[in-house]
C-alpha atoms as a PDB file:
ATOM      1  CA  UNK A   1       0.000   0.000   0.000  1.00  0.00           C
ATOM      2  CA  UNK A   2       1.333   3.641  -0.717  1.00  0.00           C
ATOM      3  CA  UNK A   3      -0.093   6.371   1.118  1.00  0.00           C
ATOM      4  CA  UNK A   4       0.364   9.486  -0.400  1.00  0.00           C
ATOM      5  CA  UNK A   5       0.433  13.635   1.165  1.00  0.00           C
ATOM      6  CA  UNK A   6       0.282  16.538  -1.051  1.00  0.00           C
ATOM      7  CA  UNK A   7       1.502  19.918   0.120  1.00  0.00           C
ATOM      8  CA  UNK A   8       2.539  23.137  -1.108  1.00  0.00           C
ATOM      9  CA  UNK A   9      -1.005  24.688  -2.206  1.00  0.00           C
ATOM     10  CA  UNK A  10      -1.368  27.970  -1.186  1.00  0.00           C
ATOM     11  CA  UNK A  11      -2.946  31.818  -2.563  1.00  0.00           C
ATOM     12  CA  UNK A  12      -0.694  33.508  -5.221  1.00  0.00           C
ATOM     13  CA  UNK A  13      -1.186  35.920  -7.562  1.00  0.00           C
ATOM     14  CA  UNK A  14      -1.338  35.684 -11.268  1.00  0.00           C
ATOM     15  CA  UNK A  15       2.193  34.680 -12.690  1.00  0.00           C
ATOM     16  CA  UNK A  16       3.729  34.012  -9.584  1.00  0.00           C
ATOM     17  CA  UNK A  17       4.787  30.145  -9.203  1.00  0.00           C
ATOM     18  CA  UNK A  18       4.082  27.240  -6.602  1.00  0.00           C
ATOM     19  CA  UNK A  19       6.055  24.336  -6.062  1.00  0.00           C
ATOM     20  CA  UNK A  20       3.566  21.080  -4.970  1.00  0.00           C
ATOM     21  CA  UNK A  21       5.266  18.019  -2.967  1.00  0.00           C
ATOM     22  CA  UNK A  22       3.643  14.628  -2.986  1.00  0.00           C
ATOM     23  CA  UNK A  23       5.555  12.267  -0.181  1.00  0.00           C
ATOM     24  CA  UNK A  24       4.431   9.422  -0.584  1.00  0.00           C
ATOM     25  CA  UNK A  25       4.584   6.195   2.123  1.00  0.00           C
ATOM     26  CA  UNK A  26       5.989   2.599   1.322  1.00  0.00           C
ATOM     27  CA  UNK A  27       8.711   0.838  -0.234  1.00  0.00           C
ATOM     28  CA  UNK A  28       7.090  -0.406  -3.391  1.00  0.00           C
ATOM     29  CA  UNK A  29       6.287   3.741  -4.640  1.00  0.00           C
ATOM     30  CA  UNK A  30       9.802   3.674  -6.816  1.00  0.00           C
ATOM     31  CA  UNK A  31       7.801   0.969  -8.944  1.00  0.00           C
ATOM     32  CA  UNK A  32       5.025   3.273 -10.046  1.00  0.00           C
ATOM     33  CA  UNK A  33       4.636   5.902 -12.589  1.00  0.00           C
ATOM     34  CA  UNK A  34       2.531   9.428 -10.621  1.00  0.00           C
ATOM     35  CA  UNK A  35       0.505  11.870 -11.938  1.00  0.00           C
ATOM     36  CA  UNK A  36      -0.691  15.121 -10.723  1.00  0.00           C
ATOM     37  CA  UNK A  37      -4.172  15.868 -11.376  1.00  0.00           C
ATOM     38  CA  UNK A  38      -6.712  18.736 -10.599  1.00  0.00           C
ATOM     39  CA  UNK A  39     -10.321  19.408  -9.816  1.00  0.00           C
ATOM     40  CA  UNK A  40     -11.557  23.057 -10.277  1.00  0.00           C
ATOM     41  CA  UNK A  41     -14.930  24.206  -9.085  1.00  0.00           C
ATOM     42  CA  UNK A  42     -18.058  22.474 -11.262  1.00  0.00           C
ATOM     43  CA  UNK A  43     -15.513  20.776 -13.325  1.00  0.00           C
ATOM     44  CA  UNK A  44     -14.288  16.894 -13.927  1.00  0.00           C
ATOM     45  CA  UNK A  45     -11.198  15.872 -12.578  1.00  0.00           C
ATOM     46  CA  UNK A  46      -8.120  16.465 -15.133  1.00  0.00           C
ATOM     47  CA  UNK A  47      -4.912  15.262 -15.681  1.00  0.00           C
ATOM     48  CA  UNK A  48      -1.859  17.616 -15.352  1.00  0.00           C
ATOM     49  CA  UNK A  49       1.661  15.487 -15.514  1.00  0.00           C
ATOM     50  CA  UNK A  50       2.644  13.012 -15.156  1.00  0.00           C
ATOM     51  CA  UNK A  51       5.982  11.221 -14.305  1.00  0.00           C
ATOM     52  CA  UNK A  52       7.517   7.642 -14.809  1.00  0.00           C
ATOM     53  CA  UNK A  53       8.848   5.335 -12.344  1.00  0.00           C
ATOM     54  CA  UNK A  54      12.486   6.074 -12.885  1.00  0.00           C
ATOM     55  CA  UNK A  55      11.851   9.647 -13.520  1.00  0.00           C
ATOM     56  CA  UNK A  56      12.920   9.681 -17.295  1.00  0.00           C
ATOM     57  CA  UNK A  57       9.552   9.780 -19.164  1.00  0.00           C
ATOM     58  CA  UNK A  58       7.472  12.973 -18.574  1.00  0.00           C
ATOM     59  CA  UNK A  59       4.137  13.874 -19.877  1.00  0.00           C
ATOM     60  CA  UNK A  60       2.127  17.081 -19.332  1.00  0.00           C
ATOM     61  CA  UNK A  61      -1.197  18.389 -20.479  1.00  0.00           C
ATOM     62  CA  UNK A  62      -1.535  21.268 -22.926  1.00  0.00           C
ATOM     63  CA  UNK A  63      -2.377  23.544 -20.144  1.00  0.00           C
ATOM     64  CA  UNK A  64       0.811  23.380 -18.433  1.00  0.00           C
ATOM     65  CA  UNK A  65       3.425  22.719 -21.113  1.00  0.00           C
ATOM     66  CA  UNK A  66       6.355  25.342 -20.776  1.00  0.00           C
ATOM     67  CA  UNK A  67       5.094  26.408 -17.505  1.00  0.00           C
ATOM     68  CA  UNK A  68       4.858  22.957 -15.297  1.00  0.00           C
ATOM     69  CA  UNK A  69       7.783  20.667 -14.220  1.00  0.00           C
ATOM     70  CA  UNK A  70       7.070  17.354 -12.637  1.00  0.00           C
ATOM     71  CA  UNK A  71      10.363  15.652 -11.061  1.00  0.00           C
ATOM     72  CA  UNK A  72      10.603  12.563  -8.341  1.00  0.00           C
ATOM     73  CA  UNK A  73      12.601  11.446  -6.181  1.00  0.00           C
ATOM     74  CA  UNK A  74      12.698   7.798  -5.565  1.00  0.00           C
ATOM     75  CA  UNK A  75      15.190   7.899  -2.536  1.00  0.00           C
ATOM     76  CA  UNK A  76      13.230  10.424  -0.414  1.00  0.00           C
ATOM     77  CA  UNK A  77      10.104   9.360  -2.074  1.00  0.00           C
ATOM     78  CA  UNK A  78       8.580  12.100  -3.444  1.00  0.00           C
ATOM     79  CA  UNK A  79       7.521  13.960  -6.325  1.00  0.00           C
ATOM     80  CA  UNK A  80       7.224  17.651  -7.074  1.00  0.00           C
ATOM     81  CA  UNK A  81       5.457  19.816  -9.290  1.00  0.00           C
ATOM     82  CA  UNK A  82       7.082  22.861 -10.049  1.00  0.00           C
ATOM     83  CA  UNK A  83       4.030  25.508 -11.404  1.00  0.00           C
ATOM     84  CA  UNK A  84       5.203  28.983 -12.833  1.00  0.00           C
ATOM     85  CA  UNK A  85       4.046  31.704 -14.868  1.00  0.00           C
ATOM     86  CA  UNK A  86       0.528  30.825 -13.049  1.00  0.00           C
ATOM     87  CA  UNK A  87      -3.082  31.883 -14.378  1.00  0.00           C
ATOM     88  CA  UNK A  88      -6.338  32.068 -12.476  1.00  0.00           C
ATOM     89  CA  UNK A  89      -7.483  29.136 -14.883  1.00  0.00           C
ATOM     90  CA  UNK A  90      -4.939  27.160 -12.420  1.00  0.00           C
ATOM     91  CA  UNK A  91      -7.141  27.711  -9.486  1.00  0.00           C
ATOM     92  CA  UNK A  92      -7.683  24.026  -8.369  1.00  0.00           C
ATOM     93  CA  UNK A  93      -7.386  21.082  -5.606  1.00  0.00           C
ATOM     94  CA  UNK A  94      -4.447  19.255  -7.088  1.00  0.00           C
ATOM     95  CA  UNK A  95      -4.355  15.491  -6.262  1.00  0.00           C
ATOM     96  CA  UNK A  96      -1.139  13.340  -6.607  1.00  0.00           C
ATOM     97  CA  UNK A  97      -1.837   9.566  -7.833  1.00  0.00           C
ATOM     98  CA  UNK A  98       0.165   6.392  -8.315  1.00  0.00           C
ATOM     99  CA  UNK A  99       0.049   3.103  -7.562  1.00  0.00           C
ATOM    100  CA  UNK A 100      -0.840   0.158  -9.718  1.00  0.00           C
ATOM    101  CA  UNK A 101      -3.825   1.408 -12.197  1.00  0.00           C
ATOM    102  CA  UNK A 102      -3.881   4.611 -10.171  1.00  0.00           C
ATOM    103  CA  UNK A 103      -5.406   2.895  -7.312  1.00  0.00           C
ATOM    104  CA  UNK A 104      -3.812   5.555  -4.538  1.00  0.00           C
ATOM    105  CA  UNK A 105      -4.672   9.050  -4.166  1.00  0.00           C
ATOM    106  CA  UNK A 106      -3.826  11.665  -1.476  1.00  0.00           C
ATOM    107  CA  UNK A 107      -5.999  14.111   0.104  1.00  0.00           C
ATOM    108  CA  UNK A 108      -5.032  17.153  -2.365  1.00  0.00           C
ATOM    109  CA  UNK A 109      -3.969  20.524  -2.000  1.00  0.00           C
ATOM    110  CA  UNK A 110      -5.285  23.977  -2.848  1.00  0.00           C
ATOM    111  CA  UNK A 111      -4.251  26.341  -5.299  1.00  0.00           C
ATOM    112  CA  UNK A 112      -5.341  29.453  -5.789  1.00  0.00           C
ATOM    113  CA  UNK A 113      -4.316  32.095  -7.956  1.00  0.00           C
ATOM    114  CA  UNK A 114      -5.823  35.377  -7.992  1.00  0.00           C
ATOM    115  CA  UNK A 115      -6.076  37.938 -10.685  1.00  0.00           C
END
């Protein structure tokens, strides 16, 4: 099982930049690929990055290409997302996921990004 804690949300204004940590719990998390995700208000779920298991294959949606970085690091299990040049259209919980299929998800963390 891999438990997994997002932090790093927080209020900034437009084109300031966020970094997100995802620490996630037990030994097997090196083994999975993670993806950040987010959920704005009234709106599905979406995917954001997303990172393989040995860190060497990134992928990122067309809202955040140039702008987002994902990264990991296997021996202090975590993973980062590294958000500049922000945009109120980033407003969002963002939700860290792994695991095999995507079965684990963490709690989220808030991002807000005013105008």
């Amino acid at each position: 099982q891999v438990q997994l804690v997002e932090s790093g949300g927080g209020l900034v204004q437009a084109g300031g930049s966020l970094r997100l940590s995802c620490a996630a719990s037990g030994r097997t998390f090196s083994n999975y690929g993670t993806n950040w995700y987010r959920q704005a208000p009234g709106k599905e779920r979406e995917f954001v990055a997303s990172i393989s298991q040995n860190g060497e294959i990134t992928t990122y949606a067309e809202s955040g290409k140039g702008r987002f970085t994902i990264s990991r690091d296997n021996a202090r299990t975590t993973v980062s997302l590294q958000m500049n040049s922000l945009k109120p259209e980033d407003t969002a919980i963002y939700f860290c996921n792994s695991g095999p299929r995507g079965a684990y998800w963490g709690q989220g963390t808030q991002v807000t990004v005013s105008s």
